[in-house]
PDB file of N, CA and C in Angstrom:
ATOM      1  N   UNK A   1      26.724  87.198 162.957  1.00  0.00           N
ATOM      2  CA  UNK A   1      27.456  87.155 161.714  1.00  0.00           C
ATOM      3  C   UNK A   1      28.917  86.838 162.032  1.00  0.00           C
ATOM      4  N   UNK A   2      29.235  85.747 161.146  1.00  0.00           N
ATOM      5  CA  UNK A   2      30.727  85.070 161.754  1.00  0.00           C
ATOM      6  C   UNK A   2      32.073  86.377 160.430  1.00  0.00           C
ATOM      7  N   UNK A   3      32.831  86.628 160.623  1.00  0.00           N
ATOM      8  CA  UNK A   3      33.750  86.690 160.160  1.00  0.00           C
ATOM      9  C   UNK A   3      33.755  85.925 158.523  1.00  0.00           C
ATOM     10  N   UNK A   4      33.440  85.143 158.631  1.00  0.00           N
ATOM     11  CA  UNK A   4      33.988  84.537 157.615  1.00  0.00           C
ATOM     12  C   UNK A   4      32.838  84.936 156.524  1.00  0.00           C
ATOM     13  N   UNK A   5      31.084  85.914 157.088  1.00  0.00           N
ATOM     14  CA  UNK A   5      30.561  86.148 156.414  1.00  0.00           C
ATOM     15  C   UNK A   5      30.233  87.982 155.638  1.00  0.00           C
ATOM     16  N   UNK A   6      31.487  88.038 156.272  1.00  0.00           N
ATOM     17  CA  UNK A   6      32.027  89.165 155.481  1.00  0.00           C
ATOM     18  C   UNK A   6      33.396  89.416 154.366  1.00  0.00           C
ATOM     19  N   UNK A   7      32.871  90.412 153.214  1.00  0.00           N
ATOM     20  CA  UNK A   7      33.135  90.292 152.154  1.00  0.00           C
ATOM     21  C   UNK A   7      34.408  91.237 152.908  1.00  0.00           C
ATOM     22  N   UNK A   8      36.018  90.504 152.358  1.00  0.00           N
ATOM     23  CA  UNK A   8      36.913  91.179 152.340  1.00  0.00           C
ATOM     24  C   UNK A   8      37.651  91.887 150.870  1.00  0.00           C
ATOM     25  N   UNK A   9      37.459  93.069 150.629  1.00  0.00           N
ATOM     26  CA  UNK A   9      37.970  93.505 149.766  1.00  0.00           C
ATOM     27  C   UNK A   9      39.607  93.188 149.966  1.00  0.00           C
ATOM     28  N   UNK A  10      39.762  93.649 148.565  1.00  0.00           N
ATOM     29  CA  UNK A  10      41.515  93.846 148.891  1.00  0.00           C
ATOM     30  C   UNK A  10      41.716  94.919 147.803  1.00  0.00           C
ATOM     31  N   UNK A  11      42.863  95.721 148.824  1.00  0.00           N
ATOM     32  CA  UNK A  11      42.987  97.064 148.226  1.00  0.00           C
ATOM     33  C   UNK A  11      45.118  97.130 147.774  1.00  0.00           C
ATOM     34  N   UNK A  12      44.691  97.579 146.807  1.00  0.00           N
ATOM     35  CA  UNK A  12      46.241  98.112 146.654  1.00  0.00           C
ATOM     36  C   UNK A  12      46.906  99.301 146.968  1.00  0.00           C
ATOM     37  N   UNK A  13      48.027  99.549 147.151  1.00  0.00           N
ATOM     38  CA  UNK A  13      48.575 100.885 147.125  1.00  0.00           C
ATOM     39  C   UNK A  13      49.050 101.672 145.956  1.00  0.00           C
ATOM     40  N   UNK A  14      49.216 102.805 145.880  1.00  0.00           N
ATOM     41  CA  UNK A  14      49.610 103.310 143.930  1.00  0.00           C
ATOM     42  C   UNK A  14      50.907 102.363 143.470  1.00  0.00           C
ATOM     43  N   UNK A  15      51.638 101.837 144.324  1.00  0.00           N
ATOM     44  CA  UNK A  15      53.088 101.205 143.957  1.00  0.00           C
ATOM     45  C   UNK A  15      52.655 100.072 143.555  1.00  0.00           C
ATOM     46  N   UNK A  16      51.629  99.643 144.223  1.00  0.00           N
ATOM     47  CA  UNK A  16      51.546  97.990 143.686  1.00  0.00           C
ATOM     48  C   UNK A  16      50.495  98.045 142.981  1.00  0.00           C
ATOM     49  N   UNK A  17      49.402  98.711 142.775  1.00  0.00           N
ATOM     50  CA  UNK A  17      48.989  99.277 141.784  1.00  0.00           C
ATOM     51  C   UNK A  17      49.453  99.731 140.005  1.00  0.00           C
ATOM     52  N   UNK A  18      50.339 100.568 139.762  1.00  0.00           N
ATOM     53  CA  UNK A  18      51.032 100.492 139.364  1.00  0.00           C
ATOM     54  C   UNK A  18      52.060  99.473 138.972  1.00  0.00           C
ATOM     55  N   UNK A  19      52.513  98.766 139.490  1.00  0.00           N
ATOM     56  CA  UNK A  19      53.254  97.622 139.008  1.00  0.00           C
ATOM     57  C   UNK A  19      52.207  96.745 138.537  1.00  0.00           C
ATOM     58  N   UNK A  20      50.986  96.578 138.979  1.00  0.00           N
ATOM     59  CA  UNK A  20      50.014  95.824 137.974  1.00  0.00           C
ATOM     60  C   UNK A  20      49.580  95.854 136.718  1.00  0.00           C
ATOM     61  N   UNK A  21      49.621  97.032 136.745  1.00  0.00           N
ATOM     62  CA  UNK A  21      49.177  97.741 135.258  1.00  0.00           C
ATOM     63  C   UNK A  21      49.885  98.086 134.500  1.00  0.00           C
ATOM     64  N   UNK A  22      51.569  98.383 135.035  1.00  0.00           N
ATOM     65  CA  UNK A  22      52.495  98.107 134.108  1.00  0.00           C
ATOM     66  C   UNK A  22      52.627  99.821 134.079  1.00  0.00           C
ATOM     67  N   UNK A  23      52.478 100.625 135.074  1.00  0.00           N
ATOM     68  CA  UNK A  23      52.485 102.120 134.295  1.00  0.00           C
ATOM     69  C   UNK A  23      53.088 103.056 135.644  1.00  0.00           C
ATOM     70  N   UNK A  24      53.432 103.904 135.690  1.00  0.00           N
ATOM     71  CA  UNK A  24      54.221 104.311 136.627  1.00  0.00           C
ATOM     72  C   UNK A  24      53.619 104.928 137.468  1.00  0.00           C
ATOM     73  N   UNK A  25      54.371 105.377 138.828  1.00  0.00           N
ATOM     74  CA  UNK A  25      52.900 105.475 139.866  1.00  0.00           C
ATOM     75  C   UNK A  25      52.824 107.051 139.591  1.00  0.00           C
ATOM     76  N   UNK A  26      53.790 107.992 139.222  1.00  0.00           N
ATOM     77  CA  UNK A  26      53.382 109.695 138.093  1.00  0.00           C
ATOM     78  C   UNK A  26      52.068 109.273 137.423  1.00  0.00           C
ATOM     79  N   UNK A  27      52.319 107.928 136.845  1.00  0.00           N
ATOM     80  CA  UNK A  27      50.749 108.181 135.896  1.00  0.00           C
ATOM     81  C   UNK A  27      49.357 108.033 136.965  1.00  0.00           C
ATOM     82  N   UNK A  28      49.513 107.523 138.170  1.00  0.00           N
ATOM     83  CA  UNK A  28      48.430 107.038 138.871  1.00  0.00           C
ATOM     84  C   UNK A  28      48.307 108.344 139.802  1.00  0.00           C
ATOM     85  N   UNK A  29      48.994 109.204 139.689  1.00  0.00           N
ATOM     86  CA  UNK A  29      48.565 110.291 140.388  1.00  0.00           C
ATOM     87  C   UNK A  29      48.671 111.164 140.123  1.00  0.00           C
ATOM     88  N   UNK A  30      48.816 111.818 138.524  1.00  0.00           N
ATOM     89  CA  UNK A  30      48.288 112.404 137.776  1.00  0.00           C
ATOM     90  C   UNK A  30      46.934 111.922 137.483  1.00  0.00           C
ATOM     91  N   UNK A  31      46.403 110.751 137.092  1.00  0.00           N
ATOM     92  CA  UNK A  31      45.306 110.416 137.045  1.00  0.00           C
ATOM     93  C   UNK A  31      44.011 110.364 138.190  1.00  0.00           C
ATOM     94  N   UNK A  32      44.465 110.826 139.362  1.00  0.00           N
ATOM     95  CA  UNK A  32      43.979 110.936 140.265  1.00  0.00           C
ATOM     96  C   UNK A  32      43.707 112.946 140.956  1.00  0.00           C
ATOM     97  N   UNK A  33      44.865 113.096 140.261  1.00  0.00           N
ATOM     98  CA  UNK A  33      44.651 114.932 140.602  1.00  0.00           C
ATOM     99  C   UNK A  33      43.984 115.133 139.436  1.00  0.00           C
ATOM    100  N   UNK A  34      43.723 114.686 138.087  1.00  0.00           N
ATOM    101  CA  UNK A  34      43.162 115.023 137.410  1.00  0.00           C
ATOM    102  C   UNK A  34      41.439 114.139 137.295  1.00  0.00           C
ATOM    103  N   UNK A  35      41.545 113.159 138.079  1.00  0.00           N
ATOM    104  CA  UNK A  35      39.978 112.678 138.285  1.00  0.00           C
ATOM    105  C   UNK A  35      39.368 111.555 137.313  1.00  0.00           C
ATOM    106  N   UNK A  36      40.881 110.921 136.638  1.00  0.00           N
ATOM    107  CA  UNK A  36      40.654 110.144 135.452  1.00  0.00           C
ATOM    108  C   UNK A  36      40.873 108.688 135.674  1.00  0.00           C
ATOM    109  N   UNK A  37      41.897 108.694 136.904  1.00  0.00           N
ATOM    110  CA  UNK A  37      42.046 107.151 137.294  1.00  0.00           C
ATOM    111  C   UNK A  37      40.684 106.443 137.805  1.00  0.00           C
ATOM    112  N   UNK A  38      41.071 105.368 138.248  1.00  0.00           N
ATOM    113  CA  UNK A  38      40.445 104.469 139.404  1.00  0.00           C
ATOM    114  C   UNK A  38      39.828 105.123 140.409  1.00  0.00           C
ATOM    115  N   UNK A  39      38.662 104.859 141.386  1.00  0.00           N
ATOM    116  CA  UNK A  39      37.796 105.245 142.373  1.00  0.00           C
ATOM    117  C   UNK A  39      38.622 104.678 143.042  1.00  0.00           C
ATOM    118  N   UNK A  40      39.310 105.951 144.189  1.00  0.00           N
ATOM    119  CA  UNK A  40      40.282 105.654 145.674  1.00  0.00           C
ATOM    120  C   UNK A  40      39.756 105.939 146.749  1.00  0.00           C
ATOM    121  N   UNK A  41      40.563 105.438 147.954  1.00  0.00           N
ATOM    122  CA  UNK A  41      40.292 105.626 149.248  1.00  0.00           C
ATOM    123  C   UNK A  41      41.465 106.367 149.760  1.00  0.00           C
ATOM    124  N   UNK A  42      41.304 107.258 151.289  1.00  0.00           N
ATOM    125  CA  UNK A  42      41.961 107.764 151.519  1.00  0.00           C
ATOM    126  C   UNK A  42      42.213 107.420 153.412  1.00  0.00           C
ATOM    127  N   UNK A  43      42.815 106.372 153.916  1.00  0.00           N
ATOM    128  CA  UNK A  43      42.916 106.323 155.109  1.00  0.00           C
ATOM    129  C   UNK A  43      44.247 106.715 155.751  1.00  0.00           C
ATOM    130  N   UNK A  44      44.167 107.345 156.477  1.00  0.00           N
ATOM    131  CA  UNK A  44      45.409 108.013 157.243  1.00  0.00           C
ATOM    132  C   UNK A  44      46.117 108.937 156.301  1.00  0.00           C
ATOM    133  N   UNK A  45      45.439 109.681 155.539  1.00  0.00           N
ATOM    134  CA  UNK A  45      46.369 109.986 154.651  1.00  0.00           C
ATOM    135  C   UNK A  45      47.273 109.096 153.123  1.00  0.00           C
ATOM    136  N   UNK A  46      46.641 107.732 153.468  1.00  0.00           N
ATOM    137  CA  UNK A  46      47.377 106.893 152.618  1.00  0.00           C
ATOM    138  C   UNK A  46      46.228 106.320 151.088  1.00  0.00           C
ATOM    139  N   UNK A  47      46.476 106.268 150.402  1.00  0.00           N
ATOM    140  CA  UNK A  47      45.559 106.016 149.070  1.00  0.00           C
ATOM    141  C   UNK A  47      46.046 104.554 149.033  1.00  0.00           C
ATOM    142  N   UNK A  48      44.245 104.019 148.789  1.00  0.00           N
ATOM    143  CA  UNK A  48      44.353 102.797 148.738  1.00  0.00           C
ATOM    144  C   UNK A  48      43.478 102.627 147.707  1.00  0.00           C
ATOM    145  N   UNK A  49      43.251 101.668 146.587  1.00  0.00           N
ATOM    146  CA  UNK A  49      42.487 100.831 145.631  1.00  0.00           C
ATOM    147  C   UNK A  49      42.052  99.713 146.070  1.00  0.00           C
ATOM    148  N   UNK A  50      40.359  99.762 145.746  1.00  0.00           N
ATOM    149  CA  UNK A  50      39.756  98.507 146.243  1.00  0.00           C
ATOM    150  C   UNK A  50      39.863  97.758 145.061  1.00  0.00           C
ATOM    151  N   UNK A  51      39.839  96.447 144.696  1.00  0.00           N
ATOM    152  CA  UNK A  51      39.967  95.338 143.541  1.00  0.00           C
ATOM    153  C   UNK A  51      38.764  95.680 142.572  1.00  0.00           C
ATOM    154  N   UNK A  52      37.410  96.116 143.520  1.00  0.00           N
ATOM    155  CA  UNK A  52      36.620  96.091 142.508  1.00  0.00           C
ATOM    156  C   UNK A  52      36.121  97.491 142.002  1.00  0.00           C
ATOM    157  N   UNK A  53      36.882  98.445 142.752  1.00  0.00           N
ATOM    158  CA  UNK A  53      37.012  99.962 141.664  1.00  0.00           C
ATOM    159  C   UNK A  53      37.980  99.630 140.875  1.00  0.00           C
ATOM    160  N   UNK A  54      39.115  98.835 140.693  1.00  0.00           N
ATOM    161  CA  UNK A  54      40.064  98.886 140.011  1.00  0.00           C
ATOM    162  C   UNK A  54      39.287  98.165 138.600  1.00  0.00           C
ATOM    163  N   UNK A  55      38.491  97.339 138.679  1.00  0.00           N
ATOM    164  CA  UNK A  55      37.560  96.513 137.827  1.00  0.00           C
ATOM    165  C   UNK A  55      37.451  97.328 136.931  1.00  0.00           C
ATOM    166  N   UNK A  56      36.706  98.110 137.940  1.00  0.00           N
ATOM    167  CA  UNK A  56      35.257  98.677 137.286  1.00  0.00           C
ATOM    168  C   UNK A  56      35.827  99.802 136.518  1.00  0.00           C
ATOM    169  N   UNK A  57      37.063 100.300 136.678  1.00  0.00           N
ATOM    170  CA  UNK A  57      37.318 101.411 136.051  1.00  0.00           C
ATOM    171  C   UNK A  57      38.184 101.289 134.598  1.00  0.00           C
ATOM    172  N   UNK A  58      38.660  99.930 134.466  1.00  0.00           N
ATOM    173  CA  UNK A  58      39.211  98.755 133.279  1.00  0.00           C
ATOM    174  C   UNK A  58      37.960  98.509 132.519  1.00  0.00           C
ATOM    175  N   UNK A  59      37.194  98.548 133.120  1.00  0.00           N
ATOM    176  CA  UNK A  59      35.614  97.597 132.467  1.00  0.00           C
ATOM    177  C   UNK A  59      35.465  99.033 131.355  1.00  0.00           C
ATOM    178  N   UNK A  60      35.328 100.158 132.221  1.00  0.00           N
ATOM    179  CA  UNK A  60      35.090 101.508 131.537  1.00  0.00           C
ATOM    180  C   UNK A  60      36.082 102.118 130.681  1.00  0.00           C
ATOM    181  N   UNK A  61      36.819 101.504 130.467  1.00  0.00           N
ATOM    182  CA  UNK A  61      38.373 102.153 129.293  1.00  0.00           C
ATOM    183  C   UNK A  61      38.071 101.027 128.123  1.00  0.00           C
ATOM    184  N   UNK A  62      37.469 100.008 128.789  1.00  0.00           N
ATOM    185  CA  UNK A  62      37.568  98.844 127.967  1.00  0.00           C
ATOM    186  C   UNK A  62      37.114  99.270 125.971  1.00  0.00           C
ATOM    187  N   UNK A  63      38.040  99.367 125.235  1.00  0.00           N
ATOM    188  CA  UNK A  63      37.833  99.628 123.687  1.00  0.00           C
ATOM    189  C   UNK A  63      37.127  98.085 122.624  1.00  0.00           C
ATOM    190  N   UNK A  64      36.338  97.573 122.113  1.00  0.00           N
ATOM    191  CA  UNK A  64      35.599  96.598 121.185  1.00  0.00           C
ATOM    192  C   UNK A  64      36.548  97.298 119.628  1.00  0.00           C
ATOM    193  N   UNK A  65      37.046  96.376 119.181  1.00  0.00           N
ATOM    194  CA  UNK A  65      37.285  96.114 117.813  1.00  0.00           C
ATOM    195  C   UNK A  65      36.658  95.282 117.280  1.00  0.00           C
ATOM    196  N   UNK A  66      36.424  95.765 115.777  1.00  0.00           N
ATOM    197  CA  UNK A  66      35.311  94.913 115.093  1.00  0.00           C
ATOM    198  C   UNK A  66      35.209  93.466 115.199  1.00  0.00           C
ATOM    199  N   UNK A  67      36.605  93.158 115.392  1.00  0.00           N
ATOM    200  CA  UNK A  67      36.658  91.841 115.458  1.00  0.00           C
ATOM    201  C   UNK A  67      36.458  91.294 116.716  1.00  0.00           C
ATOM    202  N   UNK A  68      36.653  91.614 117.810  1.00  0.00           N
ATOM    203  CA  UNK A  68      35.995  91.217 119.322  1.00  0.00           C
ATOM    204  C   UNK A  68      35.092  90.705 119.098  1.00  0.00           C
ATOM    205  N   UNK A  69      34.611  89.523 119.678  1.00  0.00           N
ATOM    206  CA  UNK A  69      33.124  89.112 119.871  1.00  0.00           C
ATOM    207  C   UNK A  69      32.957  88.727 121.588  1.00  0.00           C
TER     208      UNK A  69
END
């Protein structure tokens, strides 16, 4: 298996995280001591977001108004 046939995630940190979403990184870790944010990782001590927990956890807040189709 070459390198190139592995799937590289990409993960954020709460700062750049946060600057994505437009919300401050207090809210991303309150949301995280309270168990409401995004599915994280924890290496070295450092919290990281994979792209596709960050998805998946947008997909799940996601609100339909009548008018959405």
């Amino acid at each position: 298996m070459s390198n190139s046939d592995l799937i590289q995630p990409k993960f954020y940190t709460t700062k750049d995280l946060a600057t994505y979403l437009r919300v401050s990184t207090s809210f991303l870790e309150k949301a995280r001591m309270n168990k409401m944010g995004p599915t994280y990782i924890k290496v070295h001590g450092r919290v990281l977001y994979r792209n596709v927990d960050i998805e998946a956890w947008l997909d799940s807040n996601e609100i339909r108004t009548q008018g959405a189709q």
